[in-house]
C-alpha atoms as a PDB file:
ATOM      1  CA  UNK A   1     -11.045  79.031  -8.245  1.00  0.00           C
ATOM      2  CA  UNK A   2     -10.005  78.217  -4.343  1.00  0.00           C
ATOM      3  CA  UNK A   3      -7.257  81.379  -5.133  1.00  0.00           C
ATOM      4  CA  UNK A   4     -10.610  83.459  -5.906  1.00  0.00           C
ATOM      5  CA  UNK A   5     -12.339  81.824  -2.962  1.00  0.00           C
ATOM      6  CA  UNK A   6      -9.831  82.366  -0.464  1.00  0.00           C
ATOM      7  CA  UNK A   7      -9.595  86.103  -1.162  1.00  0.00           C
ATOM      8  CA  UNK A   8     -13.594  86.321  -0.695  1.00  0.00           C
ATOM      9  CA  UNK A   9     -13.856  84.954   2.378  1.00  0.00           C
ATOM     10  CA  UNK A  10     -10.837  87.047   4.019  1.00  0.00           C
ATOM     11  CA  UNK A  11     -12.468  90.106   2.764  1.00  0.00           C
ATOM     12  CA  UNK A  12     -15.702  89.302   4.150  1.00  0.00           C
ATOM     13  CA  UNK A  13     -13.806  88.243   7.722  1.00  0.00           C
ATOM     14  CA  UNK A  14     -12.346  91.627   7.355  1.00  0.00           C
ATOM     15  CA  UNK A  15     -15.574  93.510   6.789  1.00  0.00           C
ATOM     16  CA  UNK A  16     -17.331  91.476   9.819  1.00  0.00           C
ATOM     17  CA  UNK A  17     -14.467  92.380  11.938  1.00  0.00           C
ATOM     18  CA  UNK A  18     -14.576  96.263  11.541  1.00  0.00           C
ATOM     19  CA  UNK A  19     -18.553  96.397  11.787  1.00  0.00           C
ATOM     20  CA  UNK A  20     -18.367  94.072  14.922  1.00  0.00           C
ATOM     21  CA  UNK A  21     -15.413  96.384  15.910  1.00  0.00           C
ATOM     22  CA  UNK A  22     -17.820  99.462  16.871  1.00  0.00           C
ATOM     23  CA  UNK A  23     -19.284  98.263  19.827  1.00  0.00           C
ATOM     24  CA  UNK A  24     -17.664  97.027  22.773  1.00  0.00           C
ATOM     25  CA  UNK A  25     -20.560  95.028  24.464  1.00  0.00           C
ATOM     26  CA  UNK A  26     -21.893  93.037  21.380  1.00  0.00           C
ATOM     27  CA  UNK A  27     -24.768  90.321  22.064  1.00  0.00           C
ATOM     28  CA  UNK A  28     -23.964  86.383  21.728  1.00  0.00           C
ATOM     29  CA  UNK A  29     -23.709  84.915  18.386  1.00  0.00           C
ATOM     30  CA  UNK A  30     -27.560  83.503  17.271  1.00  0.00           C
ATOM     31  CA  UNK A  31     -27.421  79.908  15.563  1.00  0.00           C
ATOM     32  CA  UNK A  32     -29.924  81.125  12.632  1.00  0.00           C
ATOM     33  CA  UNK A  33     -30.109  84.698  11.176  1.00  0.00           C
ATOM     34  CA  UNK A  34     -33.440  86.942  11.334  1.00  0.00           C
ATOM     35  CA  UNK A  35     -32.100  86.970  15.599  1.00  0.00           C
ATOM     36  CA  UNK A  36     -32.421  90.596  17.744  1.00  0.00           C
ATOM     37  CA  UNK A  37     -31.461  91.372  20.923  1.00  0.00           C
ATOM     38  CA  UNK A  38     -31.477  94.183  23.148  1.00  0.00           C
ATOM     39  CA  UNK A  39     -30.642  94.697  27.409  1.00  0.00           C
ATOM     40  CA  UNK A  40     -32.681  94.255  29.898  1.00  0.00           C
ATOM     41  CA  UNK A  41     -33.029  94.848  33.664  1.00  0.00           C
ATOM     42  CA  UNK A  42     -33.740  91.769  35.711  1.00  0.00           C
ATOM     43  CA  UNK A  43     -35.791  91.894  39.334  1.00  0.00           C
ATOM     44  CA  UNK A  44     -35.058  90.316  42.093  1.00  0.00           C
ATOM     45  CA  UNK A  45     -36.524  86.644  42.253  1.00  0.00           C
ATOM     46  CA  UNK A  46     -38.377  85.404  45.609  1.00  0.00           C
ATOM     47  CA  UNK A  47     -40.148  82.107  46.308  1.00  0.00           C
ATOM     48  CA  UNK A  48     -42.258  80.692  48.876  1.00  0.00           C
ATOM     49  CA  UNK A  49     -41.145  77.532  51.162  1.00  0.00           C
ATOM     50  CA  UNK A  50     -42.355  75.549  53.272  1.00  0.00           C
ATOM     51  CA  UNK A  51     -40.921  74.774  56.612  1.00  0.00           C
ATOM     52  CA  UNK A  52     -41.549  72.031  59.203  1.00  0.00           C
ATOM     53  CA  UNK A  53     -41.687  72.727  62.928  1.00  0.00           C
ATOM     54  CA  UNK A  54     -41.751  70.392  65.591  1.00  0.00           C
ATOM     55  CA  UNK A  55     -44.242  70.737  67.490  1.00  0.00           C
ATOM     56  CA  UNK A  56     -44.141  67.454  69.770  1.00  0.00           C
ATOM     57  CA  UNK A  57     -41.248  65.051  70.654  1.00  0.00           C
ATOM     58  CA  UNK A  58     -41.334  61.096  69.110  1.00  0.00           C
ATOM     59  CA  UNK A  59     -42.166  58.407  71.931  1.00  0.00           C
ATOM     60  CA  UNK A  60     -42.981  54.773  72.498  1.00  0.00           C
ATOM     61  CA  UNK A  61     -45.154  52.115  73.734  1.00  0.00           C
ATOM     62  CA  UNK A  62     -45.694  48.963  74.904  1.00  0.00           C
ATOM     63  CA  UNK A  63     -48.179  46.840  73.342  1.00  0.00           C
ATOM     64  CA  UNK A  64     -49.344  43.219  73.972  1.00  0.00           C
ATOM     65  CA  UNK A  65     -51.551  41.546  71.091  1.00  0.00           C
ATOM     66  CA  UNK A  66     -53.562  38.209  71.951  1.00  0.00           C
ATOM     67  CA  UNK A  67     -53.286  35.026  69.544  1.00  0.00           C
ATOM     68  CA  UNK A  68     -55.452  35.542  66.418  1.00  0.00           C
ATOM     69  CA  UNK A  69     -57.330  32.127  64.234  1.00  0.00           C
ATOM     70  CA  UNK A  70     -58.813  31.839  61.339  1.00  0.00           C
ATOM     71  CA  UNK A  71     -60.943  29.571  59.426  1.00  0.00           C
ATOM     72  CA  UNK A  72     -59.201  28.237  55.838  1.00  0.00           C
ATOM     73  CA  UNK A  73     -60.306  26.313  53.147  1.00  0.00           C
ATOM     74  CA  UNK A  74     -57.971  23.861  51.728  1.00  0.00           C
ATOM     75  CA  UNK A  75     -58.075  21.964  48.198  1.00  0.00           C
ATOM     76  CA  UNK A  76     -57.323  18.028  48.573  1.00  0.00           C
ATOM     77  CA  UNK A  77     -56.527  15.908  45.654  1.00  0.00           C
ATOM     78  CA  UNK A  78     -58.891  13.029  45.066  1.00  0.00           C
ATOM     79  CA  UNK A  79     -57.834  11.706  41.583  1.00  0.00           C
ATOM     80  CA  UNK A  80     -54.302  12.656  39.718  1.00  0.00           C
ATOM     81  CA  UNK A  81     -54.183  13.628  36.402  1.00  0.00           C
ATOM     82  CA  UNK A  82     -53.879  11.435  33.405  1.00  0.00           C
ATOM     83  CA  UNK A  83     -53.022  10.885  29.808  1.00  0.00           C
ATOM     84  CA  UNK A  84     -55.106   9.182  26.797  1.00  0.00           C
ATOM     85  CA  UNK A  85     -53.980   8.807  22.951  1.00  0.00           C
ATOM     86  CA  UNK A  86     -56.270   9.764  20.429  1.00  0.00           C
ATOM     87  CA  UNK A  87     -54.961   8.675  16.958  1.00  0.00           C
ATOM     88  CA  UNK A  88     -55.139  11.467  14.411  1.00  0.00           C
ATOM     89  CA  UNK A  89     -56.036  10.771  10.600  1.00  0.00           C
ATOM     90  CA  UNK A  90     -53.683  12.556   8.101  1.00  0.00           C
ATOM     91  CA  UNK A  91     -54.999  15.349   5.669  1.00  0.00           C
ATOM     92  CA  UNK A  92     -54.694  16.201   2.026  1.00  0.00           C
ATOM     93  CA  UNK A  93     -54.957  19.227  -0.223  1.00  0.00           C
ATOM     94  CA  UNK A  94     -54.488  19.635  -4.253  1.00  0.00           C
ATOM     95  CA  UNK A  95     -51.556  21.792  -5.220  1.00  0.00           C
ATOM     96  CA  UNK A  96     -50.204  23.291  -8.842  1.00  0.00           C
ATOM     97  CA  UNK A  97     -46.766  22.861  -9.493  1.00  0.00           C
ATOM     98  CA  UNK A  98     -44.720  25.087 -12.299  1.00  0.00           C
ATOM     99  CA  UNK A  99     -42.424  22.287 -14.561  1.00  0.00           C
ATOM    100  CA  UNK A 100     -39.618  23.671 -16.306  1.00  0.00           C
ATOM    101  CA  UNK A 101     -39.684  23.353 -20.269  1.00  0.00           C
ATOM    102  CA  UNK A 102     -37.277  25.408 -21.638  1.00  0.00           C
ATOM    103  CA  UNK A 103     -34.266  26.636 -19.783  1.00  0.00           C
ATOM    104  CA  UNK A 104     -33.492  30.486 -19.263  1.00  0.00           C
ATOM    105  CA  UNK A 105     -30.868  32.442 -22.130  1.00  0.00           C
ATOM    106  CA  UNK A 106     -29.751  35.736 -22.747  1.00  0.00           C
ATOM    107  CA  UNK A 107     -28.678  37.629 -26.235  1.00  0.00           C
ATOM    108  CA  UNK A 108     -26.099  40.733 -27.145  1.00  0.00           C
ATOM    109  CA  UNK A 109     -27.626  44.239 -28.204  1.00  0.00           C
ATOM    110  CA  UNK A 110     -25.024  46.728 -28.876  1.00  0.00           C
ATOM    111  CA  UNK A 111     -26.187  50.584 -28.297  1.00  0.00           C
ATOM    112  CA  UNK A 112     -25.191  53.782 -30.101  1.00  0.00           C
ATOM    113  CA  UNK A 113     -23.530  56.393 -27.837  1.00  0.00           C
ATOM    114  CA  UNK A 114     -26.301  59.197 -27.017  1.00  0.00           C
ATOM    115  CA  UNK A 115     -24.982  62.811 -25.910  1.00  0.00           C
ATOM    116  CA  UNK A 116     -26.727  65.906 -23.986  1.00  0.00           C
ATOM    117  CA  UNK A 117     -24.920  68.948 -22.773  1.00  0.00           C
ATOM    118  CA  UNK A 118     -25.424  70.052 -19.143  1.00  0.00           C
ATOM    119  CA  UNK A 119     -25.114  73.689 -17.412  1.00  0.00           C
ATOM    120  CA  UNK A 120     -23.845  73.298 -13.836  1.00  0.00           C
ATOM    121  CA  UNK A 121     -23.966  76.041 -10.842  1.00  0.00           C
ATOM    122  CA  UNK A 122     -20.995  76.657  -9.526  1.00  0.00           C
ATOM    123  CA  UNK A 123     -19.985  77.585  -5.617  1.00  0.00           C
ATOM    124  CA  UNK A 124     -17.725  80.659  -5.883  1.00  0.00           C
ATOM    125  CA  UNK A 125     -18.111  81.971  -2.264  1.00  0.00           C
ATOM    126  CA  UNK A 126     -19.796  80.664   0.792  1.00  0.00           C
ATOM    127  CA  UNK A 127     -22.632  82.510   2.800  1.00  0.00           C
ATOM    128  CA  UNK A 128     -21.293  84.151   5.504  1.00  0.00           C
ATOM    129  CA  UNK A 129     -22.910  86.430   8.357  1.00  0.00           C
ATOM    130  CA  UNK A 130     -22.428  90.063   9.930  1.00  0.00           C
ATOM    131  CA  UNK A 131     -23.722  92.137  12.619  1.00  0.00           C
ATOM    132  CA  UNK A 132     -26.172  95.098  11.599  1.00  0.00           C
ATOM    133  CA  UNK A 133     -27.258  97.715  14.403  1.00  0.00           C
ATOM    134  CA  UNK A 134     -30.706  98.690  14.002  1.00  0.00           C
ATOM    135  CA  UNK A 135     -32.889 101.595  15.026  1.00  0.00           C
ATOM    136  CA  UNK A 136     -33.985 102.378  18.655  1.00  0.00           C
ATOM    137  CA  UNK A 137     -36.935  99.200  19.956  1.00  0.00           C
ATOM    138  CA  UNK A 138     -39.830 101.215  19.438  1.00  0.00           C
ATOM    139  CA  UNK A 139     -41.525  98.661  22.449  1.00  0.00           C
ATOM    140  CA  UNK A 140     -38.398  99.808  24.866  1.00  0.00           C
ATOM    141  CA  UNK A 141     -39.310 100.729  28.199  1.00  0.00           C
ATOM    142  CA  UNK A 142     -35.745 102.696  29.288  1.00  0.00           C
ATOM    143  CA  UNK A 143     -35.200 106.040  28.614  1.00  0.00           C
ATOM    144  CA  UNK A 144     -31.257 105.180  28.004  1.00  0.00           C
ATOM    145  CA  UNK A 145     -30.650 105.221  24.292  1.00  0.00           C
ATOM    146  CA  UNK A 146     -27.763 102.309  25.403  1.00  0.00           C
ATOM    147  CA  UNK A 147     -30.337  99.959  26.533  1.00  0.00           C
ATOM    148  CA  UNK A 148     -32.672 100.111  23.738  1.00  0.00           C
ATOM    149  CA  UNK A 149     -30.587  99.849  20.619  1.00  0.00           C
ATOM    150  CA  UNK A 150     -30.961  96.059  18.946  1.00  0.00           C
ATOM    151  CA  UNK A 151     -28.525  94.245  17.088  1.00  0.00           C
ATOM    152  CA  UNK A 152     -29.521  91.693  14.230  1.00  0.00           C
ATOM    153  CA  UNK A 153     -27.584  88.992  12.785  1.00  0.00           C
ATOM    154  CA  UNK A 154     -28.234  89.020   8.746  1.00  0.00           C
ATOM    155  CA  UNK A 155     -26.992  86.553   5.960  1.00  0.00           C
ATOM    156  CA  UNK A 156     -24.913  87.387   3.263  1.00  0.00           C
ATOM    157  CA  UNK A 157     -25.533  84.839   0.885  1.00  0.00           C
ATOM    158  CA  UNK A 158     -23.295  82.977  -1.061  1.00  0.00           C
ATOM    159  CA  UNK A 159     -22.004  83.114  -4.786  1.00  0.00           C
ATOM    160  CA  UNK A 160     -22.472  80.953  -7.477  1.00  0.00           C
ATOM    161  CA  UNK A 161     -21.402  81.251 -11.492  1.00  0.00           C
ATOM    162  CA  UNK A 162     -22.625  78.574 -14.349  1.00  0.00           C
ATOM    163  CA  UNK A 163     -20.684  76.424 -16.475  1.00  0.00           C
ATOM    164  CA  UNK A 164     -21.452  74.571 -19.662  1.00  0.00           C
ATOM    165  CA  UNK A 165     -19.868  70.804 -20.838  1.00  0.00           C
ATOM    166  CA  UNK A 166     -21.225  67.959 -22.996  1.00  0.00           C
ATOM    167  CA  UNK A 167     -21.942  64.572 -20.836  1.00  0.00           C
ATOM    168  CA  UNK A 168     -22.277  60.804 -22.410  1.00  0.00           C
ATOM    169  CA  UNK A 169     -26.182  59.914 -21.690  1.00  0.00           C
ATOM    170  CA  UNK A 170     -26.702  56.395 -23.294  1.00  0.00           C
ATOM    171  CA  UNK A 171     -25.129  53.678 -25.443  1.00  0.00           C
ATOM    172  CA  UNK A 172     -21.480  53.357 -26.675  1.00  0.00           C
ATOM    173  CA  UNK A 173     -21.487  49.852 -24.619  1.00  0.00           C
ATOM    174  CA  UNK A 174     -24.259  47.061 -25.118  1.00  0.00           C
ATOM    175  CA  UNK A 175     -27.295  45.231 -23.556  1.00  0.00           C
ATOM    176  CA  UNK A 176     -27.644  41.418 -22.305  1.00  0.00           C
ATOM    177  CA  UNK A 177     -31.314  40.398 -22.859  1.00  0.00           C
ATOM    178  CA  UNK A 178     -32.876  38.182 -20.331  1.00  0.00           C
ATOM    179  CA  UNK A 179     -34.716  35.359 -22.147  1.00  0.00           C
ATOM    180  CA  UNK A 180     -36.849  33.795 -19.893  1.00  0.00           C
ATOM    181  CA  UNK A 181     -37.491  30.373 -19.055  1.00  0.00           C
ATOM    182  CA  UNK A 182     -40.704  28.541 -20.406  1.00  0.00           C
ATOM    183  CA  UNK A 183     -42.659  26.319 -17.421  1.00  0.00           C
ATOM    184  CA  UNK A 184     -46.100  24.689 -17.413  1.00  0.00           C
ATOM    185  CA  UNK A 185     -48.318  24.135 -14.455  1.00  0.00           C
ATOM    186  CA  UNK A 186     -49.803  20.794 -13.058  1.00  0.00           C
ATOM    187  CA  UNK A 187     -51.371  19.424 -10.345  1.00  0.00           C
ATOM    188  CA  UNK A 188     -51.047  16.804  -7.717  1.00  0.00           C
ATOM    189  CA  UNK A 189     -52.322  15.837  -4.909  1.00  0.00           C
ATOM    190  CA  UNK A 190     -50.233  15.841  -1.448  1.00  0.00           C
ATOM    191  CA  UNK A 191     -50.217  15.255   1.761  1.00  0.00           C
ATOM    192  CA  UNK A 192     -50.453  18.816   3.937  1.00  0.00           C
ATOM    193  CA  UNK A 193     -50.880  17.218   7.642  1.00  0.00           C
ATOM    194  CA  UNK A 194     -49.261  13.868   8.439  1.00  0.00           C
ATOM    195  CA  UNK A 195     -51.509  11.097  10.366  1.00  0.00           C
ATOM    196  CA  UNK A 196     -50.233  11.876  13.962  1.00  0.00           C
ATOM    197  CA  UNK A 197     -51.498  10.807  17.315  1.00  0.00           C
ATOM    198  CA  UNK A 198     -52.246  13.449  20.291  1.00  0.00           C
ATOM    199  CA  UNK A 199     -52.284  13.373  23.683  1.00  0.00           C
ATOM    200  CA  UNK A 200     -55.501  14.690  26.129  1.00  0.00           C
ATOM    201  CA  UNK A 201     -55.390  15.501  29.345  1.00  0.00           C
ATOM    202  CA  UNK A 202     -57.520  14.593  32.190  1.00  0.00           C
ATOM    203  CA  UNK A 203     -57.816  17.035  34.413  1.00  0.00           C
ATOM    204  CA  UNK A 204     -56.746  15.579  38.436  1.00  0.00           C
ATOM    205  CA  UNK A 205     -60.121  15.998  40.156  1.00  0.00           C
ATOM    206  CA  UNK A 206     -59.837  18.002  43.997  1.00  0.00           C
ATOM    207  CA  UNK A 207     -62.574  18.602  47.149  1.00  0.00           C
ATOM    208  CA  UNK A 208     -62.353  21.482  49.073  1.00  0.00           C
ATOM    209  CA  UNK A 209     -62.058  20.686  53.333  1.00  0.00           C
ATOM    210  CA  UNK A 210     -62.433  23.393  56.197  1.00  0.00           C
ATOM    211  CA  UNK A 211     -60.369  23.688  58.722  1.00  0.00           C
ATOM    212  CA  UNK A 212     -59.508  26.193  61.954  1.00  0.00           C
ATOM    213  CA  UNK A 213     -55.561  27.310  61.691  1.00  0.00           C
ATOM    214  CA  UNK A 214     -53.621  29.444  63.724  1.00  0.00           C
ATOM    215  CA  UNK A 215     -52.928  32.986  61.893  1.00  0.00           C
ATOM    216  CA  UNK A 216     -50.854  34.791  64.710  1.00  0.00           C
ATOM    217  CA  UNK A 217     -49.527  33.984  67.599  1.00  0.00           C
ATOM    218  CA  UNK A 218     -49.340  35.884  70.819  1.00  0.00           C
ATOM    219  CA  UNK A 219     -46.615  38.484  71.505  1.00  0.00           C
ATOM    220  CA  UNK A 220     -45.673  42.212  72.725  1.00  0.00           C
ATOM    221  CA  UNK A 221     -44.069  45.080  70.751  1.00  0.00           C
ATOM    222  CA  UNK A 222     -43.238  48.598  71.404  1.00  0.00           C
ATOM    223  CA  UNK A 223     -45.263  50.931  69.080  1.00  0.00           C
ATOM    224  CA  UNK A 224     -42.640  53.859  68.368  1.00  0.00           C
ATOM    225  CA  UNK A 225     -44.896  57.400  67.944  1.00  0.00           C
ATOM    226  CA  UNK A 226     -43.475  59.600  65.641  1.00  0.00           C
ATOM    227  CA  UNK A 227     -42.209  63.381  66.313  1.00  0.00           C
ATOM    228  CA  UNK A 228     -45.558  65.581  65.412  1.00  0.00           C
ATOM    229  CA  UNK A 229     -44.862  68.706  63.423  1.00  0.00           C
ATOM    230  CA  UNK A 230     -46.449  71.387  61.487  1.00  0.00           C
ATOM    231  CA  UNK A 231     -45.066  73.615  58.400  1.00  0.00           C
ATOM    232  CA  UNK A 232     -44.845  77.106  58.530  1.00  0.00           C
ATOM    233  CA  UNK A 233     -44.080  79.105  54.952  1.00  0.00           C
ATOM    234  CA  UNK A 234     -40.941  81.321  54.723  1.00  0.00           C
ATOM    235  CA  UNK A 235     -40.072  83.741  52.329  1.00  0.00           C
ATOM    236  CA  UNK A 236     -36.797  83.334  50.383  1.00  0.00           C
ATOM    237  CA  UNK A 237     -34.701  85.165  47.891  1.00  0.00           C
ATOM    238  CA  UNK A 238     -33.665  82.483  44.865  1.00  0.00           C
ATOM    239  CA  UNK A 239     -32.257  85.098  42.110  1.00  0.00           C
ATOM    240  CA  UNK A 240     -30.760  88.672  42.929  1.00  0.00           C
ATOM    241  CA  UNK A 241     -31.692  91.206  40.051  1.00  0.00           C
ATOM    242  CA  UNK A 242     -30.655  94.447  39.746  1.00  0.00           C
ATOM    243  CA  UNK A 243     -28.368  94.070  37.041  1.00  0.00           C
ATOM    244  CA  UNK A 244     -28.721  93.896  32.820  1.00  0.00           C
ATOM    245  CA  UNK A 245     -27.967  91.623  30.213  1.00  0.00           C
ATOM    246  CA  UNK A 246     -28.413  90.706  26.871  1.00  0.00           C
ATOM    247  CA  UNK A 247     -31.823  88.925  25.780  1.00  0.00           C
ATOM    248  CA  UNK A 248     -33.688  88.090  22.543  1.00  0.00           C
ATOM    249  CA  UNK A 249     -36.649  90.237  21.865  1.00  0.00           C
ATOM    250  CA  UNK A 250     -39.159  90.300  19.430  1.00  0.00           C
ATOM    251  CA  UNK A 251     -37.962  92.180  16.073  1.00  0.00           C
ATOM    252  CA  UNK A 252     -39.599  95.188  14.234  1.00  0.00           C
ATOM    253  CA  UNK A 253     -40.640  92.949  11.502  1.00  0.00           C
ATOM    254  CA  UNK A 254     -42.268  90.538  13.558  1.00  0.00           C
ATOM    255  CA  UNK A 255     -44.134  93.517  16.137  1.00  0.00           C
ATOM    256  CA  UNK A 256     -47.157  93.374  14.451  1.00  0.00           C
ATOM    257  CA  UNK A 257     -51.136  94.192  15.871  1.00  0.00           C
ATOM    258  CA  UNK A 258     -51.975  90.575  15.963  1.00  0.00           C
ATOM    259  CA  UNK A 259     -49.092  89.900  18.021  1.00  0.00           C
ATOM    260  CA  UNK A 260     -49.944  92.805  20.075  1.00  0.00           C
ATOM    261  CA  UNK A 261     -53.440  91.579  20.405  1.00  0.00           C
ATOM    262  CA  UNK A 262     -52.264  88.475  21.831  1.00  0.00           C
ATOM    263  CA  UNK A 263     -50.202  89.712  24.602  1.00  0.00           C
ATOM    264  CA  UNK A 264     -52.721  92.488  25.358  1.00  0.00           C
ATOM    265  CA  UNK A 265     -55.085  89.462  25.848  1.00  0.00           C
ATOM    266  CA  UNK A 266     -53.081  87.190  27.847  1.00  0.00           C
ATOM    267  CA  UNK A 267     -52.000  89.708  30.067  1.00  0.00           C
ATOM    268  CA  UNK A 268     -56.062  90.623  31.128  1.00  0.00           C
ATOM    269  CA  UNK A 269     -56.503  86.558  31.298  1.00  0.00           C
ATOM    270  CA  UNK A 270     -53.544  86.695  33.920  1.00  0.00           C
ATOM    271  CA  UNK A 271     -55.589  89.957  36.160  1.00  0.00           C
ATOM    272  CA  UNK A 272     -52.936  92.911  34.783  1.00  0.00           C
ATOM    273  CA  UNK A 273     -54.683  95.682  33.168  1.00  0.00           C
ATOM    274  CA  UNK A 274     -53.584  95.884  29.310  1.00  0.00           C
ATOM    275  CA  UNK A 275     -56.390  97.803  28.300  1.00  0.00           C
ATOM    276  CA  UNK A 276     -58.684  97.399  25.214  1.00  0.00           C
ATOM    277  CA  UNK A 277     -57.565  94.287  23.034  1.00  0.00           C
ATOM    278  CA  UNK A 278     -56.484  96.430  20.040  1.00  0.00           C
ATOM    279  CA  UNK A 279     -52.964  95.640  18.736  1.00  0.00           C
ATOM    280  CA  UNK A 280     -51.501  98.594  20.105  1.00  0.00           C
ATOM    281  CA  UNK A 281     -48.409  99.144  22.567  1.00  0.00           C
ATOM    282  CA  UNK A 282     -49.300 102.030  24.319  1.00  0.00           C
ATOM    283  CA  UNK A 283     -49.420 102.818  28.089  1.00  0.00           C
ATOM    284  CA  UNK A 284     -51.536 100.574  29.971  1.00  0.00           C
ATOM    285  CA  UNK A 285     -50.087  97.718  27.842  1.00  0.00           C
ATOM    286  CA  UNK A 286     -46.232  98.544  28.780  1.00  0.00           C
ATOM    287  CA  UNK A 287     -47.556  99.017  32.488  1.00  0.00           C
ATOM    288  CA  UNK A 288     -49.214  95.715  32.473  1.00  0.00           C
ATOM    289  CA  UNK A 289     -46.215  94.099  30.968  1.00  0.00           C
ATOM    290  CA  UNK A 290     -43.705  95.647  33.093  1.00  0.00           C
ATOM    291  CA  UNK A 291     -46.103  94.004  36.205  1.00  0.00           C
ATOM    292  CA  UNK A 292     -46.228  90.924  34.638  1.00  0.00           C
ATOM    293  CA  UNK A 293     -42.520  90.739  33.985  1.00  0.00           C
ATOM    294  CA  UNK A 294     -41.727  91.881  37.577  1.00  0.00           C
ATOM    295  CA  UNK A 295     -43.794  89.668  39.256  1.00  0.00           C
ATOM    296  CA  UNK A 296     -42.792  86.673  37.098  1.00  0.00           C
ATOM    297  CA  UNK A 297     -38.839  87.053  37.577  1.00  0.00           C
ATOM    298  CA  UNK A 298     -38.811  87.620  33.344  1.00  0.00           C
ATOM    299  CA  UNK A 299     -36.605  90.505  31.630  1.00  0.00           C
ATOM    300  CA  UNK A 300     -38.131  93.575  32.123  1.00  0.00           C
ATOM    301  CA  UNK A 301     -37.584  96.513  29.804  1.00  0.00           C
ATOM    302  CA  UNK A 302     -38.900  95.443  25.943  1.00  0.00           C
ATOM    303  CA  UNK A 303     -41.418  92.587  24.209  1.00  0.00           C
ATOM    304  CA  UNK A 304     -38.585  89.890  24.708  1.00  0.00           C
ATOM    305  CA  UNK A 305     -38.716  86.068  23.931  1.00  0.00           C
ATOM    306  CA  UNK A 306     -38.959  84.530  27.052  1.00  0.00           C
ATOM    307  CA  UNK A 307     -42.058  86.648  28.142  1.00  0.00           C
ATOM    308  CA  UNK A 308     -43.917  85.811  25.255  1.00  0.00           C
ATOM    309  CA  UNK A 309     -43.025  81.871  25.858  1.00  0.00           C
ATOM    310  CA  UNK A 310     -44.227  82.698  29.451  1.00  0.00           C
ATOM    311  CA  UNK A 311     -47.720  83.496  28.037  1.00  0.00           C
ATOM    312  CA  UNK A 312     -48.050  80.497  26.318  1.00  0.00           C
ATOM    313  CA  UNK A 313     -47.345  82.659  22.445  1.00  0.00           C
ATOM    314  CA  UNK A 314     -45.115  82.097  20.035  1.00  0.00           C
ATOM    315  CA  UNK A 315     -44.117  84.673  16.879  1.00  0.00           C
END
């Protein structure tokens, strides 16, 4: 079986390797199959910053603050705090007690032996994946059959063959029966709290006196001014586009109208022109995205996963 096994999975590596082998820019390897991908041309990125600009030196300056008072209240204590024992009587409750009468045994019960016969799936070769070029992205934008070509990752599952064998359900070995013990209840009266004694607390008693105290003295400090500015924005370049790569896009079996619908609708929420919400690609709706996908710094060229995410959709 791992001779058979063995010889499957080198001919599948073989037959991965010659498809793969056709193209010499392949996209990366998805983690999950059901994956397509096709190129795109990215823009150049900008964003706006802000700058600061002095527009007057830092300084200093001498000031001289008088003695400040104020007027406190203070808490004196009159009478300290204090202790007194207060004696505690002790409480009782009625409780039922199980008594054993007769202790716990056990017996011997031997079992016949019980068969059943089981069918069990067998693995014969393990799922495995391959690249599978599909037709031209209908949604494409370029009119260069190179950049609109997609490339899917599919499953091939694995094998599996049934076998048959007879499997010992019950008996053949024997039982030990619990025999419980026998108890009977009564009930007595206990003591739940003990007589304790506990101690209270007198509080310390206080009066409150006014009096006039000094808050601050007198004294002189230099007051630094701080450096007065005030920002200008500039215009900078973060990501230079220009060239393609690689990206997920949506695939044919997922570009249906009610995805369509959905982008047509965000885009006219967002101010670009996608026309009537009606599930179709057409002009206005590739315009609009192409806009959108320019102005946002996304992959322009097809329907591709990170625009949709960038409308707030999912597929």
């Amino acid at each position: 079986m791992h001779t058979l096994k063995s010889v499957l999975a080198i001919v599948a590596l073989l037959f991965s390797f010659n498809a793969m082998a056709q193209f010499d820019d392949m996209p990366p390897q998805p983690s999950e199959y059901g994956k397509c991908y096709a190129k795109c041309k990215i823009p150049d990125v900008y964003e706006d910053v802000s700058v600061q600009v002095l527009v007057k030196e830092a300084s200093s300056k001498t000031v001289t603050s008088p003695a400040r008072y104020e007027t406190v209240e203070e808490r004196i204590l009159v009478k300290a705090e204090s202790v007194k024992l207060v004696p505690v009587p002790a409480q009782y409750e009625t409780v039922t007690e199980q008594v054993l009468v007769k202790e716990a045994s056990t017996k011997v019960v031997k079992k016949d032996p019980k068969y059943k016969t089981v069918s069990e799936r067998v693995l014969v070769a393990d799922a495995s994946g391959r690249w599978v070029k599909k037709k031209r992205a209908p949604e494409c934008f370029s009119d260069n059959p190179d950049d609109c070509y997609i490339m899917c990752w599919e499953e091939v599952p694995a094998k599996y063959k049934t076998v048959t064998k007879k499997v010992l359900v019950s008996g053949g070995d024997s039982d030990v029966i619990e025999i419980p013990a026998e108890y009977k209840t009564v009930t007595k009266k206990v003591v739940s709290v003990p007589a304790t004694v506990k101690e209270v607390v007198i509080p310390a008693e206080y009066k409150t006196i006014t009096k006039r105290v000094l808050a601050s003295p007198a004294s002189t400090e230099t007051v630094s001014i701080p450096a007065e500015y005030k920002t200008v924005s500039d215009r900078r370049l973060v990501r230079a586009g220009g060239f393609t790569r690689w990206v997920e896009i949506v695939c044919a079996s997922d570009m249906n109208s009610d995805l369509i619908r959905r982008v047509q609708r965000a885009l006219n929420d967002r101010g670009y022109d996608a026309g009537p919400v009606d599930g179709i690609l057409g002009t206005r709706t590739k315009s609009a995205l192409q806009s959108y996908q320019e102005k946002s710094g996304l992959p322009v060229g097809n329907l591709n996963r990170e625009t949709v995410e960038s409308l707030g959709l999912s597929y």
